[in-house]
PDB file of N, CA and C in Angstrom:
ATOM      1  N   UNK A   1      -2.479  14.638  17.745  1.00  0.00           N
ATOM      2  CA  UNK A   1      -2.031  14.349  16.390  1.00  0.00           C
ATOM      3  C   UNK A   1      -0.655  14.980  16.199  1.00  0.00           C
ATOM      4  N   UNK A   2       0.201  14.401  15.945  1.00  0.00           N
ATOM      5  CA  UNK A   2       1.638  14.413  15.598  1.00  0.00           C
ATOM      6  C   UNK A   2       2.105  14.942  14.267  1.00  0.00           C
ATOM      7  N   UNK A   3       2.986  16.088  14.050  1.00  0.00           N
ATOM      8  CA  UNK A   3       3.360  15.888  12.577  1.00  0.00           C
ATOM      9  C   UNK A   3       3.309  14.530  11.312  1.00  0.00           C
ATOM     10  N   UNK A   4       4.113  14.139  11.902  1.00  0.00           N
ATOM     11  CA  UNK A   4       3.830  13.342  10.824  1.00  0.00           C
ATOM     12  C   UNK A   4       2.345  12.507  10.244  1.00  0.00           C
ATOM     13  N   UNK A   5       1.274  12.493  11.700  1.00  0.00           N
ATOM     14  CA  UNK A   5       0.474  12.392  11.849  1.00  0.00           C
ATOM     15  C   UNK A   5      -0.149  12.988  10.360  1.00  0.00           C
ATOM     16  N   UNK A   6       0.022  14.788  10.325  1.00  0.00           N
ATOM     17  CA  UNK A   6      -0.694  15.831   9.623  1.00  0.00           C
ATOM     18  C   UNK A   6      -0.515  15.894   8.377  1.00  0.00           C
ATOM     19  N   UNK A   7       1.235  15.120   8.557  1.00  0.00           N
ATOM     20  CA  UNK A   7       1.904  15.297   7.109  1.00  0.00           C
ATOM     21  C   UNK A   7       1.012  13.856   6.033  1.00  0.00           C
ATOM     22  N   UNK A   8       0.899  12.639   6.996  1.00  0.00           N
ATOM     23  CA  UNK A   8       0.618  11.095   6.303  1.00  0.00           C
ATOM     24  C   UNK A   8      -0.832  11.428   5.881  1.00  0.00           C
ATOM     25  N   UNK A   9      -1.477  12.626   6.440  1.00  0.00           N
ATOM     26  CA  UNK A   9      -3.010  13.065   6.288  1.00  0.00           C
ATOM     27  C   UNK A   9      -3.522  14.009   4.843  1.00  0.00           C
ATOM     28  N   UNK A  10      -2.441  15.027   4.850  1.00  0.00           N
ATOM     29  CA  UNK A  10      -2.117  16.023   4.043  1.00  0.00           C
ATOM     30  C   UNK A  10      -1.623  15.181   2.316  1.00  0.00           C
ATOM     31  N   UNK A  11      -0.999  14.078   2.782  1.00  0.00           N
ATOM     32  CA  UNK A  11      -0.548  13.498   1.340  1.00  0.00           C
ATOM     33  C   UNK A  11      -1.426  13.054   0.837  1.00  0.00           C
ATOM     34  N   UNK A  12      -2.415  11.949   1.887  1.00  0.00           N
ATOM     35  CA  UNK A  12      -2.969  11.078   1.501  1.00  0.00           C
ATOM     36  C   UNK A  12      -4.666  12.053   0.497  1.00  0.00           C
ATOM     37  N   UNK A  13      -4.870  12.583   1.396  1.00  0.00           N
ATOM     38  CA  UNK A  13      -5.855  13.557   0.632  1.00  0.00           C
ATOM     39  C   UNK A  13      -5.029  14.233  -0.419  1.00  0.00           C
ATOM     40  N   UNK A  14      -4.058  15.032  -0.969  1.00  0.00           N
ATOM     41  CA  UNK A  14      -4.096  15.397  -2.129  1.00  0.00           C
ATOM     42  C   UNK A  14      -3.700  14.389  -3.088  1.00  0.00           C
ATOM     43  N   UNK A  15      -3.513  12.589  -2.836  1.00  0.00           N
ATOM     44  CA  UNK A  15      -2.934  12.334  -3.962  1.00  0.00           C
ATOM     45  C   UNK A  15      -4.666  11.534  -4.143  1.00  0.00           C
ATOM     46  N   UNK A  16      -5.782  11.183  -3.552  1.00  0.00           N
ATOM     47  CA  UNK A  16      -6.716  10.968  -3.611  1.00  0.00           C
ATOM     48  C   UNK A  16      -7.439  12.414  -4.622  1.00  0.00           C
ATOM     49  N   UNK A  17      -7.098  14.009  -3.812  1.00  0.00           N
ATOM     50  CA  UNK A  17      -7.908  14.671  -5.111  1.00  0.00           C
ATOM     51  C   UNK A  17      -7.283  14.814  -6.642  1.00  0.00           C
ATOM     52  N   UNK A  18      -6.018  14.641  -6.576  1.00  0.00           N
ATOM     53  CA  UNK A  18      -5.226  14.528  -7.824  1.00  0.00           C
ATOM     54  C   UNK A  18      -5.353  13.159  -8.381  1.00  0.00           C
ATOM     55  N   UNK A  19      -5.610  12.032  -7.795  1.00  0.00           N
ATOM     56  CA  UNK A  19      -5.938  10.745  -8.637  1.00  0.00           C
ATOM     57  C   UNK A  19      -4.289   9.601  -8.430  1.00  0.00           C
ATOM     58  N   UNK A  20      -4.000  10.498  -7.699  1.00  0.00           N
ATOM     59  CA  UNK A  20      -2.403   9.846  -7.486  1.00  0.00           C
ATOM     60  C   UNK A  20      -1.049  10.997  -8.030  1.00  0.00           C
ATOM     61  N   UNK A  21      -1.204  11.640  -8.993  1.00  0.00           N
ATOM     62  CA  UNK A  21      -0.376  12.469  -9.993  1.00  0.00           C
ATOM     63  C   UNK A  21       0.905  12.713  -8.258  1.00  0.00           C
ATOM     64  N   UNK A  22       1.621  11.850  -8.457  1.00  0.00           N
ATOM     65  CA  UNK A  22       2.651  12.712  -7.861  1.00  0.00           C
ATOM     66  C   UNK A  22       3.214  13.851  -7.994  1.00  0.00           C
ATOM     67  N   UNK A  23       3.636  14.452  -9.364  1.00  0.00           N
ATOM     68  CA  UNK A  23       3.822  15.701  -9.530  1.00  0.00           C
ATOM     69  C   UNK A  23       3.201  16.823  -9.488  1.00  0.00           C
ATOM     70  N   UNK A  24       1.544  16.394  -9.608  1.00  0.00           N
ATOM     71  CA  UNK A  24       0.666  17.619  -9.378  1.00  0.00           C
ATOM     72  C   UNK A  24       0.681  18.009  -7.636  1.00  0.00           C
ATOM     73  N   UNK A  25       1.150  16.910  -7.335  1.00  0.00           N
ATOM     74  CA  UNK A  25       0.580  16.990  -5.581  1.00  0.00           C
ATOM     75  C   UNK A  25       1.931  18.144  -5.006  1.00  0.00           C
ATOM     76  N   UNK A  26       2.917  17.836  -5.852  1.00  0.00           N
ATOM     77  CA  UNK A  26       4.084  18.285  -5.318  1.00  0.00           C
ATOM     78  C   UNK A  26       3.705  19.510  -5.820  1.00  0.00           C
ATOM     79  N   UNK A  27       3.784  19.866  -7.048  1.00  0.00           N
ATOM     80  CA  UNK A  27       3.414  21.196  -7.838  1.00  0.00           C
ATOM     81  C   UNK A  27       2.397  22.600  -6.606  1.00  0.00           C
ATOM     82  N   UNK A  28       1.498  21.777  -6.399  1.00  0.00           N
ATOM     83  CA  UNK A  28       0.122  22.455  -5.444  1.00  0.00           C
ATOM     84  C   UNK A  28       0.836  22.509  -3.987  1.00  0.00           C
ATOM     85  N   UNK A  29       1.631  21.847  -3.396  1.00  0.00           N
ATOM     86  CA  UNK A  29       2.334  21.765  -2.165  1.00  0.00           C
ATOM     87  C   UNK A  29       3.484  22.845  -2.316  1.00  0.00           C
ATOM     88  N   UNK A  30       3.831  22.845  -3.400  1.00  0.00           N
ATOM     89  CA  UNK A  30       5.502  23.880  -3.242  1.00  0.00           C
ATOM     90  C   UNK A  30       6.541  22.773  -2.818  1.00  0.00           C
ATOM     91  N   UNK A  31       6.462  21.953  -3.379  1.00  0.00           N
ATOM     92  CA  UNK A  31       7.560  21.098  -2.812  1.00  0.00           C
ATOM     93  C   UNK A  31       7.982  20.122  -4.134  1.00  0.00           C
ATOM     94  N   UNK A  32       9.214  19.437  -3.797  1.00  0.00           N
ATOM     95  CA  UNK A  32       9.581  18.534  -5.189  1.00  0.00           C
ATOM     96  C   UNK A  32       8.913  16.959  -5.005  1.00  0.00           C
ATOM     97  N   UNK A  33       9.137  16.347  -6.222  1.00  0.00           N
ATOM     98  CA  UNK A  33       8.573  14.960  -6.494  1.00  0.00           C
ATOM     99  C   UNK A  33       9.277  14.242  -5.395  1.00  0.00           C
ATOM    100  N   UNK A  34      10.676  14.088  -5.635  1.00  0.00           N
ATOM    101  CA  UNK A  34      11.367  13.477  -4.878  1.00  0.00           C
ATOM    102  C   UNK A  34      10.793  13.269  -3.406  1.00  0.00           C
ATOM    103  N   UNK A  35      10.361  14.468  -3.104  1.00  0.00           N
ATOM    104  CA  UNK A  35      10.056  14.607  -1.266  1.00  0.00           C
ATOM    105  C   UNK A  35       9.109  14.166  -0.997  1.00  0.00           C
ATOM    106  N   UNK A  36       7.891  14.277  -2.097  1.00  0.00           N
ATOM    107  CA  UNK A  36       5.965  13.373  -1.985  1.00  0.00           C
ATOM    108  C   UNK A  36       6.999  12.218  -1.881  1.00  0.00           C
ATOM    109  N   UNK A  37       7.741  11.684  -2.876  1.00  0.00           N
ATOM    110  CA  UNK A  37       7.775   9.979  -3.021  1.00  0.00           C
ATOM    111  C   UNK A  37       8.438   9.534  -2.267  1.00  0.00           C
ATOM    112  N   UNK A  38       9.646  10.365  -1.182  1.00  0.00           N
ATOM    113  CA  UNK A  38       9.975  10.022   0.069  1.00  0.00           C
ATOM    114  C   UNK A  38       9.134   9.496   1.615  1.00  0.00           C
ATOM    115  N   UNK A  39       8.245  10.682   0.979  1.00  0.00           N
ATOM    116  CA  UNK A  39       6.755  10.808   2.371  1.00  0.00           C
ATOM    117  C   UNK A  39       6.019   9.562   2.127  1.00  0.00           C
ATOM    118  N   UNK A  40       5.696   9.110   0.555  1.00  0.00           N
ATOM    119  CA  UNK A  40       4.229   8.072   0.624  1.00  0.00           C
ATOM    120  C   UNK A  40       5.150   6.991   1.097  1.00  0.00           C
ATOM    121  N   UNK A  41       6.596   6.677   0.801  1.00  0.00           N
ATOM    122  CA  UNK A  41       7.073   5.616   1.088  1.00  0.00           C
ATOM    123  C   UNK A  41       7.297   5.235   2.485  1.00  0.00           C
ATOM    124  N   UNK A  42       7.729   6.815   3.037  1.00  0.00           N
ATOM    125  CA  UNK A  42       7.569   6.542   4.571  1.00  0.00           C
ATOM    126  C   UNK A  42       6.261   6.150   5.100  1.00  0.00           C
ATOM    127  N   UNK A  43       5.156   6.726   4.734  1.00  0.00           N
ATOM    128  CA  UNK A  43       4.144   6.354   5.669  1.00  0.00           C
ATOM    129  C   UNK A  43       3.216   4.994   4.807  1.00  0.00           C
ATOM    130  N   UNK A  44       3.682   4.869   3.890  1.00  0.00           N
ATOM    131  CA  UNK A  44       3.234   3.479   2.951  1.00  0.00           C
ATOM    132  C   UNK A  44       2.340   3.542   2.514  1.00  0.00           C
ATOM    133  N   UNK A  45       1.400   4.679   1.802  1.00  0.00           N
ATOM    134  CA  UNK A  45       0.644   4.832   1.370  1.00  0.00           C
ATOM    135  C   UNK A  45       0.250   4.245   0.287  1.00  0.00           C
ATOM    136  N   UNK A  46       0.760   3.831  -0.755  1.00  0.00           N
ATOM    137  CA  UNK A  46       0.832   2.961  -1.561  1.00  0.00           C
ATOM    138  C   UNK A  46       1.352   1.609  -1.410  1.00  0.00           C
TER     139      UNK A  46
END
């Protein structure tokens, strides 16, 4: 399993326990909105 592998894994479960809330996911990660909505777009989660 590959980073990005961990990373497309890591998103996908917190925006499933948050309900989607991009900002909560970012908030609980330490990281900004901008960068979740960079990641789901890369791995196409939505």
């Amino acid at each position: 399993m590959g980073l990005d592998d961990m990373d497309s894994a890591i998103i996908r479960a917190m925006l499933q326990r948050y309900q989607g809330n991009v900002m909560e996911v970012a908030r609980v990660l330490k990281t900004t909105r901008e960068k979740i909505r960079y990641r789901i777009g890369k791995f196409r989660l939505r």
